[in-house]
Protein backbone atom coordinates (compact mmCIF):
# COMPACT_ATOMS: atom_id res chain seq x y z
CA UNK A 1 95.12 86.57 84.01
CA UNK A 2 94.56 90.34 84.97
CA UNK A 3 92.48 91.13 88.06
CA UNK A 4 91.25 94.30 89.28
CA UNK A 5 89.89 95.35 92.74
CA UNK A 6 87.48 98.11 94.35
CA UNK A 7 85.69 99.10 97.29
CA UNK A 8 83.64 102.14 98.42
CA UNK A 9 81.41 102.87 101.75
CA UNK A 10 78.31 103.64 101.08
CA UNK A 11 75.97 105.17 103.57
CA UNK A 12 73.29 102.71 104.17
CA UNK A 13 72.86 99.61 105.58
CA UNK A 14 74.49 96.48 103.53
CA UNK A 15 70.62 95.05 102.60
CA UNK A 16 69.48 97.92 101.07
CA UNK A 17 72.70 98.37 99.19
CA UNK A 18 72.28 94.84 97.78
CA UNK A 19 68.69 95.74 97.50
CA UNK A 20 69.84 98.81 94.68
CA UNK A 21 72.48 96.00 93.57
CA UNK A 22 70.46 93.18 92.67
CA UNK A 23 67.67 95.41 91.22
CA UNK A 24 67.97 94.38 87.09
CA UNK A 25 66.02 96.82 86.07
CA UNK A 26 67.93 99.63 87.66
CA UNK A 27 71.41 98.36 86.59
CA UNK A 28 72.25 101.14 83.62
CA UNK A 29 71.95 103.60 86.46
CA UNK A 30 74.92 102.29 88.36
CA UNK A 31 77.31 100.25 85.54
CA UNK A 32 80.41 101.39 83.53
CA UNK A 33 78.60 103.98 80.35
CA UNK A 34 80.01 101.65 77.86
CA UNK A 35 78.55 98.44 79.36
CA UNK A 36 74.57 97.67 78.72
CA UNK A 37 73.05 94.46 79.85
CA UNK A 38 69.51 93.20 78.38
CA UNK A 39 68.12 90.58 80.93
CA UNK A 40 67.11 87.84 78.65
CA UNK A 41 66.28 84.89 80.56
CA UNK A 42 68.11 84.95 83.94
CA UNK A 43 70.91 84.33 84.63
CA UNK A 44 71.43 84.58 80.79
CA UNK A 45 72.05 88.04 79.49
CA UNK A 46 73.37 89.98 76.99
CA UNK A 47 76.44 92.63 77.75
CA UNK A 48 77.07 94.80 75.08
CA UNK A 49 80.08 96.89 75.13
CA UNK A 50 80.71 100.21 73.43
CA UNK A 51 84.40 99.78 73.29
CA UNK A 52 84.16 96.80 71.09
CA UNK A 53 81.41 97.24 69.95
CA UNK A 54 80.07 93.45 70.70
CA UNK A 55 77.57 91.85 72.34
CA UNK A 56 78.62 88.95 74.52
CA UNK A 57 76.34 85.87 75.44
CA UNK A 58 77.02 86.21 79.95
CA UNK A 59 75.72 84.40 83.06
CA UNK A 60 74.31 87.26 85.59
CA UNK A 61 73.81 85.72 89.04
CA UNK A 62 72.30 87.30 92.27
CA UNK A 63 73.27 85.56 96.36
CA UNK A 64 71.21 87.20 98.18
CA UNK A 65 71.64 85.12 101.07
CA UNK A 66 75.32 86.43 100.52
CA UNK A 67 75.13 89.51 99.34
CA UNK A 68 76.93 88.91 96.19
CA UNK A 69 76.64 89.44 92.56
CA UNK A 70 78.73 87.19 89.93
CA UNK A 71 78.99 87.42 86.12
CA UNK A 72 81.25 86.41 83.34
CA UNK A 73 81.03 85.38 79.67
CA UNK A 74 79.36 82.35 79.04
CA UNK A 75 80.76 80.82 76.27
CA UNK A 76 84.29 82.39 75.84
CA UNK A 77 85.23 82.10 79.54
CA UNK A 78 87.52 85.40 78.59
CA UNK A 79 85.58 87.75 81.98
CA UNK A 80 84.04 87.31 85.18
CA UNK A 81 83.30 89.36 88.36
CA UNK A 82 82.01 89.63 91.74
CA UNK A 83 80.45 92.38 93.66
CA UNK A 84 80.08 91.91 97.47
CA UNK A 85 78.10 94.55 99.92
CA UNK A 86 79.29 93.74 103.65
CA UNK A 87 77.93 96.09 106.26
CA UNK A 88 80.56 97.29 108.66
CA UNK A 89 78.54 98.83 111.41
CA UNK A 90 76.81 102.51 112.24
CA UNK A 91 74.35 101.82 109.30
CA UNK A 92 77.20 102.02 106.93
CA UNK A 93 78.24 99.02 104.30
CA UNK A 94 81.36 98.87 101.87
CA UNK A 95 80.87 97.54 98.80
CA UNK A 96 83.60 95.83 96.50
CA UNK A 97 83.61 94.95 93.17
CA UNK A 98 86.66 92.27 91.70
CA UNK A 99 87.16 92.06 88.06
CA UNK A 100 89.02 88.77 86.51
CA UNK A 101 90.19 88.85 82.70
CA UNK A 102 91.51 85.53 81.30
CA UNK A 103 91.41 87.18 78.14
CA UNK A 104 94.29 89.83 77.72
CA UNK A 105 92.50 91.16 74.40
CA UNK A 106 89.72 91.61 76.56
CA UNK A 107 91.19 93.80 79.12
CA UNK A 108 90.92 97.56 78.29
CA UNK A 109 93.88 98.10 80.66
CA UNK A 110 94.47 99.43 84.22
CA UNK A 111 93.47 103.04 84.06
CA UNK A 112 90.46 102.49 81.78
CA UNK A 113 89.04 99.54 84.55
CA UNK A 114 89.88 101.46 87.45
CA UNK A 115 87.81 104.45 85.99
CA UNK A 116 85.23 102.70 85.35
CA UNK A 117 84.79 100.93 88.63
CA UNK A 118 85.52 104.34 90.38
CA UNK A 119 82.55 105.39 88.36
CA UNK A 120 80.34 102.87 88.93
CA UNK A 121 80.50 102.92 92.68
CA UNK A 122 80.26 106.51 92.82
CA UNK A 123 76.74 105.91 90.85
CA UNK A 124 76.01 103.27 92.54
CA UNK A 125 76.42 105.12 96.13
CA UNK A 126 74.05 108.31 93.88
CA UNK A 127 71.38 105.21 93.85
CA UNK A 128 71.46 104.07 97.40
CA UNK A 129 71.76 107.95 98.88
CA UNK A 130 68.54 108.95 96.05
CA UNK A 131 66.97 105.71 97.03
CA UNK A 132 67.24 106.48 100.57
CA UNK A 133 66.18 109.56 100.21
CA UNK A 134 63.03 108.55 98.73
CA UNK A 135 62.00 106.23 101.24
CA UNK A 136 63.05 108.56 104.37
CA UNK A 137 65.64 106.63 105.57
């Protein structure tokens, strides 16, 4: 097993960052460019990546209570990850994101997952700051 690990501040209180999190609809905004999801009948989805090329049957699951996104493949069991938004004061929240691959053929490798979860939370602080922006505060 391979598992990878990021976190970012964001500037915004940890409920409105899970707010931008949890929103379905606005997920493309914020995920890896080579990973779509199509919301079929939650928590079932569809993840198709670029790199393979595949579309993989996945569970999609929203805590709110917690704060905390988890997903994986639902019938290989190859993938899963978490995404956690804790606020840590001054109307600030860090958000981290943990990747497990049981899989090694489905691991792109280090650099390629650290890019893309650099990525991803710089888009996904773009969302909260536009977002915030929006709604004056």
């Amino acid at each position: 097993m391979t598992e990878y690990e990021r976190s970012r501040t964001m500037p915004a209180q940890a409920e409105h960052v899970f707010d931008q999190v949890a929103n379905v609809a606005q997920l493309d905004a914020w995920l890896p460019d080579a990973v779509h999801v199509d919301i079929e009948d939650p928590p079932a989805v569809t993840v198709h990546e670029d790199r393979s090329g595949q579309d993989m049957p996945a569970l999609l699951r929203s805590q709110p209570d917690q704060m905390r996104m988890e997903w994986g493949t639902r019938e290989q069991g190859s993938y899963t990850g978490w995404l956690q938004v804790a606020g840590i004061g001054s109307g600030a929240s860090e958000v981290t994101v943990h990747l497990s691959f049981f899989d090694d053929s489905h691991d792109p490798g280090e650099q390629a997952v650290y890019d893309a979860l650099d990525g991803s939370l710089r888009r996904l602080e773009e969302q909260v700051r536009l977002r915030a922006d929006n709604t004056g505060g």
